[in-house]
PDB file of N, CA and C in Angstrom:
ATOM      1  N   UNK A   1      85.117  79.570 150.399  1.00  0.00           N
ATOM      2  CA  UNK A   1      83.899  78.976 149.981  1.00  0.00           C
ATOM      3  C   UNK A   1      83.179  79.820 148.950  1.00  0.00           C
ATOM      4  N   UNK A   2      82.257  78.789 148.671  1.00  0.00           N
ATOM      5  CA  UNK A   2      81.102  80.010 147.510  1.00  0.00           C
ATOM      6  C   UNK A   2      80.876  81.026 147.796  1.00  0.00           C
ATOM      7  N   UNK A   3      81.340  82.147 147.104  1.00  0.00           N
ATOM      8  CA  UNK A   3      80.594  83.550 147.740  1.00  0.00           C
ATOM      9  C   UNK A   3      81.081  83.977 148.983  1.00  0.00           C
ATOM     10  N   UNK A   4      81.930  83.623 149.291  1.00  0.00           N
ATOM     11  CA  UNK A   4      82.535  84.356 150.769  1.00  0.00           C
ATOM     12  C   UNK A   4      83.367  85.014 150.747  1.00  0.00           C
ATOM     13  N   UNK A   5      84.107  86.020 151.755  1.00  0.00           N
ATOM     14  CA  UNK A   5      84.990  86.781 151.458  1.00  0.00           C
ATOM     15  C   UNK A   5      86.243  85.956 151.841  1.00  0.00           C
ATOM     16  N   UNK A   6      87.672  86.278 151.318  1.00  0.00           N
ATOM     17  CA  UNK A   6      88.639  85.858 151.840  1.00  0.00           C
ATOM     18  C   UNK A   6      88.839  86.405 153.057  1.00  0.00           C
ATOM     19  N   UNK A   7      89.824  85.488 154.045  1.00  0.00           N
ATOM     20  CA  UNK A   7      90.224  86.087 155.451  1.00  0.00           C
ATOM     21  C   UNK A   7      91.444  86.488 155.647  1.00  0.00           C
ATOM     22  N   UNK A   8      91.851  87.469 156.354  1.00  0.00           N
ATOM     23  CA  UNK A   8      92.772  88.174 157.081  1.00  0.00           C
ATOM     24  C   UNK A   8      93.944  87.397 157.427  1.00  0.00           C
ATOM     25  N   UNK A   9      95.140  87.521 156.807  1.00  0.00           N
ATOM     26  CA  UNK A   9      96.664  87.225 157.260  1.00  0.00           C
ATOM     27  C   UNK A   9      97.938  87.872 157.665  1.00  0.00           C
ATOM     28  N   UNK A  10      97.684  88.359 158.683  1.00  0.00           N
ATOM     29  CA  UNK A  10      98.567  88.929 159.538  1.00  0.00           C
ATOM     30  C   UNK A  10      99.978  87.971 160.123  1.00  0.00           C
ATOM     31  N   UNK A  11     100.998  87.945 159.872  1.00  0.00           N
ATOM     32  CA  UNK A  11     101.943  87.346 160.369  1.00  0.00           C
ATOM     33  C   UNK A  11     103.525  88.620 161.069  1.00  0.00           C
ATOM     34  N   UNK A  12     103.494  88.377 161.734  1.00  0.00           N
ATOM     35  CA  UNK A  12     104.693  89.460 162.306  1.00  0.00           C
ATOM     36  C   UNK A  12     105.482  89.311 163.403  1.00  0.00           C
ATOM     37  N   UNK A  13     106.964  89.391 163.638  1.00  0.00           N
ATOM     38  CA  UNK A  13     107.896  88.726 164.675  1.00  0.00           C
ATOM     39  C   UNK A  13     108.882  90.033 164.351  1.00  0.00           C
ATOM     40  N   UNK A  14     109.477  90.110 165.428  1.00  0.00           N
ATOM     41  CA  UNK A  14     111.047  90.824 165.773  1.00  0.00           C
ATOM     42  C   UNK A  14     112.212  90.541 164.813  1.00  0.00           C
ATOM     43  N   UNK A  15     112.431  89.631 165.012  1.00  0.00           N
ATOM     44  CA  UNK A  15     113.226  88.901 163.734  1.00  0.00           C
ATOM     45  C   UNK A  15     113.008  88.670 162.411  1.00  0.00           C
ATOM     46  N   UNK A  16     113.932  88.056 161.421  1.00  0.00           N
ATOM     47  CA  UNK A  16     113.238  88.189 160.114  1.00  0.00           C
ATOM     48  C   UNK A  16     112.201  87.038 159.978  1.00  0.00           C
ATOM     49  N   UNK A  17     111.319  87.466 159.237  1.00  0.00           N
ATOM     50  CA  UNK A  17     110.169  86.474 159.102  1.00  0.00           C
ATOM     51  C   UNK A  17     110.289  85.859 157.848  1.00  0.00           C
ATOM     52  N   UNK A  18     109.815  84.283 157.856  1.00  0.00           N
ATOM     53  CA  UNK A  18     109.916  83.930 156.255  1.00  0.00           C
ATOM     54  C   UNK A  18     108.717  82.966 156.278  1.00  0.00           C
ATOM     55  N   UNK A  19     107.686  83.176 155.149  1.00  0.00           N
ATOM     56  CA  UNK A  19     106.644  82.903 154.519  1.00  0.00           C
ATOM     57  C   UNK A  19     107.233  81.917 153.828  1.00  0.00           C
ATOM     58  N   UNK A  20     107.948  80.326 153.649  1.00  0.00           N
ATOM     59  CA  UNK A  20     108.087  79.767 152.651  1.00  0.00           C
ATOM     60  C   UNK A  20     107.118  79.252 151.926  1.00  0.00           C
ATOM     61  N   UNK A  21     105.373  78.985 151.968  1.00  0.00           N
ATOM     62  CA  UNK A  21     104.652  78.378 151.227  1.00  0.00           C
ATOM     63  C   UNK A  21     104.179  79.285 150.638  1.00  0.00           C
ATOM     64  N   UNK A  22     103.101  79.837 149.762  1.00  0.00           N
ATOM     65  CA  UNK A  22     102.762  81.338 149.213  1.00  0.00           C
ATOM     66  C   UNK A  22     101.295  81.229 150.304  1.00  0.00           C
ATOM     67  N   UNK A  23     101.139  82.700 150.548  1.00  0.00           N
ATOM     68  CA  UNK A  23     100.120  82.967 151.472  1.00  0.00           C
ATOM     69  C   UNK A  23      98.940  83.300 150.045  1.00  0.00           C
ATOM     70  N   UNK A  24      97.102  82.973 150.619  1.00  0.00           N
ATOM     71  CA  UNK A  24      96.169  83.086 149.618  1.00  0.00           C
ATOM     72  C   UNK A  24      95.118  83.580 150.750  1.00  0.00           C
ATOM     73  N   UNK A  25      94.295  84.408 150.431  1.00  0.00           N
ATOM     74  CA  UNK A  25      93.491  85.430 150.627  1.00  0.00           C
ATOM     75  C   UNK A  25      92.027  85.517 149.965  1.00  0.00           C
ATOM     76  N   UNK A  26      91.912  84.623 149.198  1.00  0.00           N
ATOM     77  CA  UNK A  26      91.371  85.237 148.188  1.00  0.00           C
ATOM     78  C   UNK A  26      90.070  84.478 148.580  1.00  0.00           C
ATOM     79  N   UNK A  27      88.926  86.080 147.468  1.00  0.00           N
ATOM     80  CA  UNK A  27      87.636  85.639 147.521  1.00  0.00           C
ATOM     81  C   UNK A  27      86.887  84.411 146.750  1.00  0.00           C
ATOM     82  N   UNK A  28      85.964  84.127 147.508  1.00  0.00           N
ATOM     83  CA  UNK A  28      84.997  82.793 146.589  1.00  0.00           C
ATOM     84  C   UNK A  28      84.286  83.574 145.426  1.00  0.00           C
ATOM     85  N   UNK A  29      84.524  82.319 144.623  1.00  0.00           N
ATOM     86  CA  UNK A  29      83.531  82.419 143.308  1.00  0.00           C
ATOM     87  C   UNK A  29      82.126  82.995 143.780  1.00  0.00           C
ATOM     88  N   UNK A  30      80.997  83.767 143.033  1.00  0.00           N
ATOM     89  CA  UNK A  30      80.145  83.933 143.405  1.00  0.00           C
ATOM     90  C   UNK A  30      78.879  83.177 143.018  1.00  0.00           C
ATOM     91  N   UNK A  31      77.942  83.112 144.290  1.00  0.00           N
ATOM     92  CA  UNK A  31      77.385  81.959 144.412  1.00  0.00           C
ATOM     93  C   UNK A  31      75.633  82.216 142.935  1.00  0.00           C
ATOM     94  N   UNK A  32      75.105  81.847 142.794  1.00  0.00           N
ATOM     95  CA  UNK A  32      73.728  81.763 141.972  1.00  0.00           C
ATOM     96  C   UNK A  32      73.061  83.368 142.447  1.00  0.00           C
ATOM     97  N   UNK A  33      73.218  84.343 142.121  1.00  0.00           N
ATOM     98  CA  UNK A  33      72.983  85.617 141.945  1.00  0.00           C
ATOM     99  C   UNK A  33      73.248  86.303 142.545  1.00  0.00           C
ATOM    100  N   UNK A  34      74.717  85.913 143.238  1.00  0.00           N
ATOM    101  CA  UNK A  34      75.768  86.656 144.419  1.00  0.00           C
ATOM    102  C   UNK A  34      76.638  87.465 143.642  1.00  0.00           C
ATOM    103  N   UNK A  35      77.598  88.194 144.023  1.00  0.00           N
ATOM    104  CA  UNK A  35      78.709  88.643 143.805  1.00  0.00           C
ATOM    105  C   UNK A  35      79.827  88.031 144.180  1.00  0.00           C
ATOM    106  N   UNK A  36      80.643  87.916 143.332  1.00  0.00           N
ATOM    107  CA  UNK A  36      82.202  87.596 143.911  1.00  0.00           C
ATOM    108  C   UNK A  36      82.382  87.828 145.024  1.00  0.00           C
ATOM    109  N   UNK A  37      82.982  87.261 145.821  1.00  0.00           N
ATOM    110  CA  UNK A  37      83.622  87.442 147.412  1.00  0.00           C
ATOM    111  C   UNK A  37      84.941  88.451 147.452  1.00  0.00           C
ATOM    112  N   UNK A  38      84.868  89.208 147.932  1.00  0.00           N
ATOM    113  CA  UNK A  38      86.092  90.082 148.102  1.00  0.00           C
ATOM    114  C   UNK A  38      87.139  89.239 149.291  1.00  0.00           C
ATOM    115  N   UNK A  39      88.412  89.827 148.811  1.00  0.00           N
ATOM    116  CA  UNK A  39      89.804  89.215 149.055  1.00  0.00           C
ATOM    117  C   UNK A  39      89.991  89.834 150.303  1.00  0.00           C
ATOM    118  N   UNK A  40      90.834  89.231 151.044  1.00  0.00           N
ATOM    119  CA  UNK A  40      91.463  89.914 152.922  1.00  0.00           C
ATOM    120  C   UNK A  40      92.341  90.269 152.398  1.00  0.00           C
ATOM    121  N   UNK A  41      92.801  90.602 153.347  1.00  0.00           N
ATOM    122  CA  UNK A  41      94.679  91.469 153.572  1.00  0.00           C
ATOM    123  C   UNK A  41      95.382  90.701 154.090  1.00  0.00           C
ATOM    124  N   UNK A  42      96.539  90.951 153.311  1.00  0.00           N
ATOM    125  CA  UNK A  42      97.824  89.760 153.329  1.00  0.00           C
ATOM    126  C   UNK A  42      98.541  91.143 154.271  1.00  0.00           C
ATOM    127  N   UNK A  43      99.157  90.742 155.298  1.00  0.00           N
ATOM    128  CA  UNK A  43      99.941  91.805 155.880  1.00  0.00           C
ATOM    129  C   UNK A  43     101.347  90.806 156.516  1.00  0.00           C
ATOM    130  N   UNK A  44     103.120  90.958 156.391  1.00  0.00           N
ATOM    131  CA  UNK A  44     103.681  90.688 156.985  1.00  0.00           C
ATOM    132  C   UNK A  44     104.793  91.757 157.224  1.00  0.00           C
ATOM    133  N   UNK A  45     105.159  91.271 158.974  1.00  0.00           N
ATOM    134  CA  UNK A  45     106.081  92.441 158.971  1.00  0.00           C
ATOM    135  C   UNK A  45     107.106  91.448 159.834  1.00  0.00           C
ATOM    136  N   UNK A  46     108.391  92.272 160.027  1.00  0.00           N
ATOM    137  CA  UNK A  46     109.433  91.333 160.466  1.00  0.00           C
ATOM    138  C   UNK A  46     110.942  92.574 160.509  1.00  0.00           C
ATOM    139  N   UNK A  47     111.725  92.041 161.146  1.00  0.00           N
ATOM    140  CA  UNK A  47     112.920  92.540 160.913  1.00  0.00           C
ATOM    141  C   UNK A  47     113.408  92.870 159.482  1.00  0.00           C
ATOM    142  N   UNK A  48     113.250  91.785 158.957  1.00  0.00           N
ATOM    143  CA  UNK A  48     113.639  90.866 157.895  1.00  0.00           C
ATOM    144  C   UNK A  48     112.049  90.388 156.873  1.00  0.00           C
ATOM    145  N   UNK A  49     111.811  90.289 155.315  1.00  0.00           N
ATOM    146  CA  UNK A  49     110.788  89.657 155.182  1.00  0.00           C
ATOM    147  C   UNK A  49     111.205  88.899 153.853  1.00  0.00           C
ATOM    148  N   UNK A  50     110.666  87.635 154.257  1.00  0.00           N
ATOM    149  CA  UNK A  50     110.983  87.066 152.879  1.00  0.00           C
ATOM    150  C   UNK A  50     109.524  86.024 152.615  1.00  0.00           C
ATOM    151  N   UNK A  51     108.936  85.862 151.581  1.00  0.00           N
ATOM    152  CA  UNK A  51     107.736  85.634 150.785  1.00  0.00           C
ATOM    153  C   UNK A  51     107.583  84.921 149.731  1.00  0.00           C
ATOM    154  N   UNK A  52     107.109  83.734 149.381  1.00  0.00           N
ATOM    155  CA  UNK A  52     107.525  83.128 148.392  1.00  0.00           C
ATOM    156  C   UNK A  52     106.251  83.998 147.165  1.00  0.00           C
ATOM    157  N   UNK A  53     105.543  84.176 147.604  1.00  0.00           N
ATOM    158  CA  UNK A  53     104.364  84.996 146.901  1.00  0.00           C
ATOM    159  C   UNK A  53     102.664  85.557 147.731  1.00  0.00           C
ATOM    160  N   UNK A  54     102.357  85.985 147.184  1.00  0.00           N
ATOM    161  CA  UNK A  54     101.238  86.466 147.964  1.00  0.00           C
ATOM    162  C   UNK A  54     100.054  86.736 146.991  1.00  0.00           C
ATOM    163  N   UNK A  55      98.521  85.787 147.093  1.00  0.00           N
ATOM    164  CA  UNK A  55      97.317  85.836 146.366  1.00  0.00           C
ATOM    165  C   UNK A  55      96.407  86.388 147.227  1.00  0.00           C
ATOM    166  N   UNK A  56      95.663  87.279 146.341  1.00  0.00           N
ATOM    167  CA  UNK A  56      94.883  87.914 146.851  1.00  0.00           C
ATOM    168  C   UNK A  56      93.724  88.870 146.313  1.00  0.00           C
ATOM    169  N   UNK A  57      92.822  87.592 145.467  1.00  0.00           N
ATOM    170  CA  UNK A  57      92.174  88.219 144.320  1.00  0.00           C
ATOM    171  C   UNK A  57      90.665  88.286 144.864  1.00  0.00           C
ATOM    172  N   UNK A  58      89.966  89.233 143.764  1.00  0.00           N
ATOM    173  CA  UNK A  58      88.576  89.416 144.385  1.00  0.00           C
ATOM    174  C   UNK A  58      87.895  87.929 143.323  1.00  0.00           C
ATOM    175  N   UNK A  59      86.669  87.169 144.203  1.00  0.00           N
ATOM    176  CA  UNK A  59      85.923  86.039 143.358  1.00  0.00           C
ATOM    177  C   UNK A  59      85.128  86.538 142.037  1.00  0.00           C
ATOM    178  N   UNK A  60      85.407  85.838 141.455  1.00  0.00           N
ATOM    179  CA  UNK A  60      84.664  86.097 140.042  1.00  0.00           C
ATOM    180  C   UNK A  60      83.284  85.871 140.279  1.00  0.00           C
ATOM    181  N   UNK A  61      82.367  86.634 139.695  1.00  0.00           N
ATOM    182  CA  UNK A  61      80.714  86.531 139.717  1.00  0.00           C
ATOM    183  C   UNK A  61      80.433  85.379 138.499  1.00  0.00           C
ATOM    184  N   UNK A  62      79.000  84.614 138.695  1.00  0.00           N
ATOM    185  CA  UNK A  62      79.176  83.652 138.034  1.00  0.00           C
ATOM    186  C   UNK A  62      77.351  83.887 137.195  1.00  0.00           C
ATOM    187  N   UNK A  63      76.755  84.663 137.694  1.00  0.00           N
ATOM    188  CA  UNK A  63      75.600  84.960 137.066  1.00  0.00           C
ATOM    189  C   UNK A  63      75.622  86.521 136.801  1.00  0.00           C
ATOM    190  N   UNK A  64      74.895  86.263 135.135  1.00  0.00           N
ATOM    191  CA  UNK A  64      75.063  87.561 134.541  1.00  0.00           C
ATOM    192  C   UNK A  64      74.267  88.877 135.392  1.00  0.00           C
ATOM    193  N   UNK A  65      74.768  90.079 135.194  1.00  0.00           N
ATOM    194  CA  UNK A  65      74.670  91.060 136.031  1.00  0.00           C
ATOM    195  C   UNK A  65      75.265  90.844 137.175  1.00  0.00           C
ATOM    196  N   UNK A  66      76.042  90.410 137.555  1.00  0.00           N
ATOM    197  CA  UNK A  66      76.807  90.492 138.888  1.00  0.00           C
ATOM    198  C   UNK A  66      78.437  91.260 139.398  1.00  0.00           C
ATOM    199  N   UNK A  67      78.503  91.817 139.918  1.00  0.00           N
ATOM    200  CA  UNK A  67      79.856  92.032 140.330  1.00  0.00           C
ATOM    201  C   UNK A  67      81.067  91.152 140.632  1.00  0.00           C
ATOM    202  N   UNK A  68      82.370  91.513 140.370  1.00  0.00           N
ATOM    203  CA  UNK A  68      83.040  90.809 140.837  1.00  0.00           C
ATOM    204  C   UNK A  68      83.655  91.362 142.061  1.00  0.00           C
ATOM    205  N   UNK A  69      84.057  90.505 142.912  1.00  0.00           N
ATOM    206  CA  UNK A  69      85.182  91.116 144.206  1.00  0.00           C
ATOM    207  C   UNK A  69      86.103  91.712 144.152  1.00  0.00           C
ATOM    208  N   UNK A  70      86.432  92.536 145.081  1.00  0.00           N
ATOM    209  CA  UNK A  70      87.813  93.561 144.993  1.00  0.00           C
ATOM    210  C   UNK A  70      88.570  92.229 145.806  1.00  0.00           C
ATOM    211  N   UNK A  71      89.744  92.708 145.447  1.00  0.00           N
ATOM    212  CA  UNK A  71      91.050  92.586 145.316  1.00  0.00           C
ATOM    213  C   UNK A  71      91.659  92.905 146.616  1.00  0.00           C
ATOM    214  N   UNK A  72      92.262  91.899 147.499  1.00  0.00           N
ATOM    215  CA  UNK A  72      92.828  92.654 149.188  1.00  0.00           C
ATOM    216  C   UNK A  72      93.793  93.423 148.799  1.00  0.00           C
ATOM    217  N   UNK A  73      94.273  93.978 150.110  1.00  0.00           N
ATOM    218  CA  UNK A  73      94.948  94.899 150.514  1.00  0.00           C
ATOM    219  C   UNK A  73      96.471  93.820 150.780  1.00  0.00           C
ATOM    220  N   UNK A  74      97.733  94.202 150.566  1.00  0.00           N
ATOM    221  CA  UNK A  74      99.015  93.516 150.569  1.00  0.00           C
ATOM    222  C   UNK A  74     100.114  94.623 151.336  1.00  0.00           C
ATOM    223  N   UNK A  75     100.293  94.008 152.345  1.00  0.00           N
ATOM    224  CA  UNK A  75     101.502  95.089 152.803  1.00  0.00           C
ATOM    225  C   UNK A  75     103.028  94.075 153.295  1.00  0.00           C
ATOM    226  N   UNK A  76     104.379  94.479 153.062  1.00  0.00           N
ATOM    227  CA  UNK A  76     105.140  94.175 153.555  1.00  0.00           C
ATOM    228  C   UNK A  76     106.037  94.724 153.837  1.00  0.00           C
ATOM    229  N   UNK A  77     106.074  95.160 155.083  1.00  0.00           N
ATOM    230  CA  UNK A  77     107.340  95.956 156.223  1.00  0.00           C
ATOM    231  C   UNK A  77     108.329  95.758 156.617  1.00  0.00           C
ATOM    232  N   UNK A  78     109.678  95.512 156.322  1.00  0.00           N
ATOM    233  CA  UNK A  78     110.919  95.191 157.127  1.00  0.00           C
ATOM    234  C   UNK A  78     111.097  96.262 158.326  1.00  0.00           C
ATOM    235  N   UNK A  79     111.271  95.943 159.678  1.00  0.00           N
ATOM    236  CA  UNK A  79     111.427  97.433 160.650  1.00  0.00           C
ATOM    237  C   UNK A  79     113.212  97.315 161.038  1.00  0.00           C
ATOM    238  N   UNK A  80     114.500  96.381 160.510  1.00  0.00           N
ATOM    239  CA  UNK A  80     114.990  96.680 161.453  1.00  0.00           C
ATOM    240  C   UNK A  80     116.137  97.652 160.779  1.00  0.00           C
ATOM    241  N   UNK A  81     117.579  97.444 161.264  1.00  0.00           N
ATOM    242  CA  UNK A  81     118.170  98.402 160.503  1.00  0.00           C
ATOM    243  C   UNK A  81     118.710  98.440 159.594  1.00  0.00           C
ATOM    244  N   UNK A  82     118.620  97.681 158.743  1.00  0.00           N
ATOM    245  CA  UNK A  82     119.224  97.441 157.198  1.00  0.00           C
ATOM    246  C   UNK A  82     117.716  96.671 156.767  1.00  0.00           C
ATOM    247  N   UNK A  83     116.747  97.496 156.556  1.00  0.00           N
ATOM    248  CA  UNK A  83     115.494  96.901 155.794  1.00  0.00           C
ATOM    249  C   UNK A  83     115.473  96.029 154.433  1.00  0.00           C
ATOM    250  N   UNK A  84     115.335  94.798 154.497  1.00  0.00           N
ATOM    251  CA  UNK A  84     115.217  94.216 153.296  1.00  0.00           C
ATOM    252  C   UNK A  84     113.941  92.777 153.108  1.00  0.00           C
ATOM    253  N   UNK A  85     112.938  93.202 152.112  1.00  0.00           N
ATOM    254  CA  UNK A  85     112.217  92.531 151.965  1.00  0.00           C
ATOM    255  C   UNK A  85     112.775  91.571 151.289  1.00  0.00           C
ATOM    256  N   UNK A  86     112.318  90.143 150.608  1.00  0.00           N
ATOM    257  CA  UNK A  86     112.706  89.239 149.495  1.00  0.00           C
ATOM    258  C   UNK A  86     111.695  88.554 149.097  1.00  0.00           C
ATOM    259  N   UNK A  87     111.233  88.324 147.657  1.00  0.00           N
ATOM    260  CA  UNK A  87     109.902  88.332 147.010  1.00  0.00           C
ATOM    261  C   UNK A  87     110.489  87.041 145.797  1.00  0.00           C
ATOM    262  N   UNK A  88     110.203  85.859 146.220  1.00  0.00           N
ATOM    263  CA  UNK A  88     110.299  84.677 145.405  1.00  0.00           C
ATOM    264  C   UNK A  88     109.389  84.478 144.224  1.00  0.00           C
ATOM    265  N   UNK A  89     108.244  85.245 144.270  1.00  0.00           N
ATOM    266  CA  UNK A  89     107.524  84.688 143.080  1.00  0.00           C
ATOM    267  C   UNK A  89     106.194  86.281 142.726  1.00  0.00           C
ATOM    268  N   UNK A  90     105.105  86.167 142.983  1.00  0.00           N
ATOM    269  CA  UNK A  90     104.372  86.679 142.511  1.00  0.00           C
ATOM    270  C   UNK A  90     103.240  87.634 143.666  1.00  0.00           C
ATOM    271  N   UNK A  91     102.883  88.936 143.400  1.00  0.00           N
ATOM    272  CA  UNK A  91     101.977  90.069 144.124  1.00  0.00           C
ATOM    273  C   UNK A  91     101.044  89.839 143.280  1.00  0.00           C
ATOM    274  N   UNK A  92      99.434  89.400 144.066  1.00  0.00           N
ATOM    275  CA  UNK A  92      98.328  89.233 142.891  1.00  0.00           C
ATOM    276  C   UNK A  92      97.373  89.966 143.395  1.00  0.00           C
ATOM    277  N   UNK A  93      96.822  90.850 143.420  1.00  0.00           N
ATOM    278  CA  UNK A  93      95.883  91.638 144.160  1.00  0.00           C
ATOM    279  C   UNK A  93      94.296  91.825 143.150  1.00  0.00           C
ATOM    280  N   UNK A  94      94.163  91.222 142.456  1.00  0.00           N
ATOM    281  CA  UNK A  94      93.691  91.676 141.058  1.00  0.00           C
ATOM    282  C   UNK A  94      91.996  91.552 141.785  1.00  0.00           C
ATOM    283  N   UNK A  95      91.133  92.829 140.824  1.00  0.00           N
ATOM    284  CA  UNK A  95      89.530  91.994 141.535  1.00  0.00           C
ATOM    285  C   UNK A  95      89.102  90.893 140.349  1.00  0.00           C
ATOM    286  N   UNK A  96      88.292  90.710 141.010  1.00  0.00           N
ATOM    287  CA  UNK A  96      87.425  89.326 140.435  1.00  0.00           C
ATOM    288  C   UNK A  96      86.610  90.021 139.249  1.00  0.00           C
ATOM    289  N   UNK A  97      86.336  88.880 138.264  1.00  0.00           N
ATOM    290  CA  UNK A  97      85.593  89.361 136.866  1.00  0.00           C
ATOM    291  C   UNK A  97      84.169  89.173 137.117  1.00  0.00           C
ATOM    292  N   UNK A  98      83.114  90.814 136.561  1.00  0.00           N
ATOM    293  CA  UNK A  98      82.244  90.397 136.610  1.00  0.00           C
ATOM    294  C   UNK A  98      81.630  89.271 135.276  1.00  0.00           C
ATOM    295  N   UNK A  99      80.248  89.195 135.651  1.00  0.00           N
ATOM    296  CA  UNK A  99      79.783  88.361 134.577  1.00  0.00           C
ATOM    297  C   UNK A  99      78.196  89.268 133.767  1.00  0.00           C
ATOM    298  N   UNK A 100      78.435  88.872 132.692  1.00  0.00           N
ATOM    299  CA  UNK A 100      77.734  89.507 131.623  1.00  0.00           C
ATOM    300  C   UNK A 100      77.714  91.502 131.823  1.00  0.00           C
ATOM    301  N   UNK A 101      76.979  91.785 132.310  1.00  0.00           N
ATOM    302  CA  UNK A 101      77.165  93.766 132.642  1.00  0.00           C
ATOM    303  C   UNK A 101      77.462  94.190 133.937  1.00  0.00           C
ATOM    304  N   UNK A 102      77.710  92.892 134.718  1.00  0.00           N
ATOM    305  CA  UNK A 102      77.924  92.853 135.904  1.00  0.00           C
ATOM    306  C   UNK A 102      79.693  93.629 135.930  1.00  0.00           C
ATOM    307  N   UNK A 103      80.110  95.002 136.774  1.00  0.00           N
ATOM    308  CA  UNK A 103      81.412  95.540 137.001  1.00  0.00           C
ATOM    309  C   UNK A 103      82.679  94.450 137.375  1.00  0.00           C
ATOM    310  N   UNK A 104      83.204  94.041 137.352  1.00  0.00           N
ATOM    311  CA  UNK A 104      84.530  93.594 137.729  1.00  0.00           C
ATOM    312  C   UNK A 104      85.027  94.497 138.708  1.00  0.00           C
ATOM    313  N   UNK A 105      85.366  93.614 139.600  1.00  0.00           N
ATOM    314  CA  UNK A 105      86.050  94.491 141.257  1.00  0.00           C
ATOM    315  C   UNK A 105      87.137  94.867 141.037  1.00  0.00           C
ATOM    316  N   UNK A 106      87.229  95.839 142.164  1.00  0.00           N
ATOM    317  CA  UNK A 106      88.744  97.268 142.360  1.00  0.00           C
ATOM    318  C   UNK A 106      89.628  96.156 142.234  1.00  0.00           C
ATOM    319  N   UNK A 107      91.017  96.710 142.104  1.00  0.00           N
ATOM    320  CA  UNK A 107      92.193  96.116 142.469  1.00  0.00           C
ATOM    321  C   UNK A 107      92.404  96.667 143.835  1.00  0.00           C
ATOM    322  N   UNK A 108      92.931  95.299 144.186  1.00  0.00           N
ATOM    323  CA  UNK A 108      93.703  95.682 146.141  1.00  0.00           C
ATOM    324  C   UNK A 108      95.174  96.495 145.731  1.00  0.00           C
ATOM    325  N   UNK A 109      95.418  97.069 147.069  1.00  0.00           N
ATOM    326  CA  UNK A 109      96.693  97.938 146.827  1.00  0.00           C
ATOM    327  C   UNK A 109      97.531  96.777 147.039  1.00  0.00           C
ATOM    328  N   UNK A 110      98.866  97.261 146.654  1.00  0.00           N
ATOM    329  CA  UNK A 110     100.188  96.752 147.445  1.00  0.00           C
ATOM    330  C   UNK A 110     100.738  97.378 147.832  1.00  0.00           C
ATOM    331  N   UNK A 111     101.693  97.352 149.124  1.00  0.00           N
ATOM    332  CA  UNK A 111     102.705  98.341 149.491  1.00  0.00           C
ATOM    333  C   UNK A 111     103.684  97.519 150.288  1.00  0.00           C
ATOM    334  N   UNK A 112     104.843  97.733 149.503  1.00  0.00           N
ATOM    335  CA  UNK A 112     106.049  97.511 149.878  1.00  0.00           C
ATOM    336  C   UNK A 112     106.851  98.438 150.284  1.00  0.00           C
ATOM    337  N   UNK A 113     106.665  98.628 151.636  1.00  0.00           N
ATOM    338  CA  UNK A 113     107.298  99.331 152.639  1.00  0.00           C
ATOM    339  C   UNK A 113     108.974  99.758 152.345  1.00  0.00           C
ATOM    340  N   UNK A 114     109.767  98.778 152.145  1.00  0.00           N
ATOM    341  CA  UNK A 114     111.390  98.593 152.009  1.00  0.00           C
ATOM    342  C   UNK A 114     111.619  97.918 150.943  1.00  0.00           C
ATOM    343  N   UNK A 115     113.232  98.568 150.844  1.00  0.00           N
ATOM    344  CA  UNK A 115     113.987  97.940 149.591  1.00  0.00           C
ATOM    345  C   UNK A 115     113.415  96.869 149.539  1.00  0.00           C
ATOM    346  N   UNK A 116     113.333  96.211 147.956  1.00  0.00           N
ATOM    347  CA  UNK A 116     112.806  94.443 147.568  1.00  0.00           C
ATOM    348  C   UNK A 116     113.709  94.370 146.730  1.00  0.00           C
ATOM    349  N   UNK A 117     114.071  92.789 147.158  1.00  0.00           N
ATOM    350  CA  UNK A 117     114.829  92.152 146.514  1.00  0.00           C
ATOM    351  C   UNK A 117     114.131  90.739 145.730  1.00  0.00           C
ATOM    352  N   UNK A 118     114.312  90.768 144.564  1.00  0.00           N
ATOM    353  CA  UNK A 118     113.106  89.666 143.549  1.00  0.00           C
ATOM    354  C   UNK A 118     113.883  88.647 143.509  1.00  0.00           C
ATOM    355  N   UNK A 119     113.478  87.463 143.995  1.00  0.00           N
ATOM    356  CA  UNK A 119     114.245  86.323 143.441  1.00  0.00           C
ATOM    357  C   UNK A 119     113.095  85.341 142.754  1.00  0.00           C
ATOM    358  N   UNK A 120     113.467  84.604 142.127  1.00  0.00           N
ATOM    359  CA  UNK A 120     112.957  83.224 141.635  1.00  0.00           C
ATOM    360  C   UNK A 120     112.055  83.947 140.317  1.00  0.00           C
ATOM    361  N   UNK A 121     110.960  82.950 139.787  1.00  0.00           N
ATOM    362  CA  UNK A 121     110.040  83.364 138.571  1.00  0.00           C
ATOM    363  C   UNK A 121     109.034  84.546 138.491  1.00  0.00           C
ATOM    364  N   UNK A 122     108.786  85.099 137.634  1.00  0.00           N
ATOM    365  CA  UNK A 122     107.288  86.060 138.144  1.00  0.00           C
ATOM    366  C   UNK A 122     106.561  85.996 136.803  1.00  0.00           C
ATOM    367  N   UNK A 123     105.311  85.935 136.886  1.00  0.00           N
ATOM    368  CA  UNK A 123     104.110  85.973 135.284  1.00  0.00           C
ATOM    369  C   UNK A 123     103.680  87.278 134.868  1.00  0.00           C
TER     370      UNK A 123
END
């Protein structure tokens, strides 16, 4: 929503896990003399991980002097014994733009725990 922060996505199983739709995180636009909404944390872990992509940007501020949102936090863990992540499309962690002298938000980290393997398009 306007001005809100994105929420928290935790997904994790024993086995390999697969994300086929892209997971989104991300913060709201900011509302009439708000700041951008900052982004949640995309977190998956699994034997196995496979991801078609993962968004997770901070909201852009929409009145001048405002901040934009940081950018979540992205983690993906393979635990078992031949670790292999697989990454179909795109890692977006980026913060949100401010408006007029207003700062533009941090970037969120990423961390990819285990070997990655890239398949499909990336921008």
């Amino acid at each position: 929503g306007t001005g809100q922060n994105g929420g928290t996505i935790a997904i994790s199983g024993a086995g390999t896990v697969t994300a086929s739709a892209a997971l989104t995180a991300s913060g709201g636009a900011g509302s009439t003399n708000a700041n951008g909404g900052n982004a949640g944390t995309v977190s998956v872990t699994g034997g196995d991980v496979s991801v078609v992509g993962i968004t997770a940007l901070g909201g852009n501020a929409v009145t001048a002097g405002r901040s934009g949102g940081a950018g979540g936090a992205i983690v993906l863990n393979a635990t078992d014994g031949s670790p292999t992540i697989t990454l179909g499309g795109n890692l977006d962690a980026r913060g949100g733009n401010g408006a007029g002298a207003g700062i533009g938000g941090t970037g969120g980290t990423v961390n990819v725990k285990d070997p990655l393997l890239l398949t499909g398009t990336r921008h």
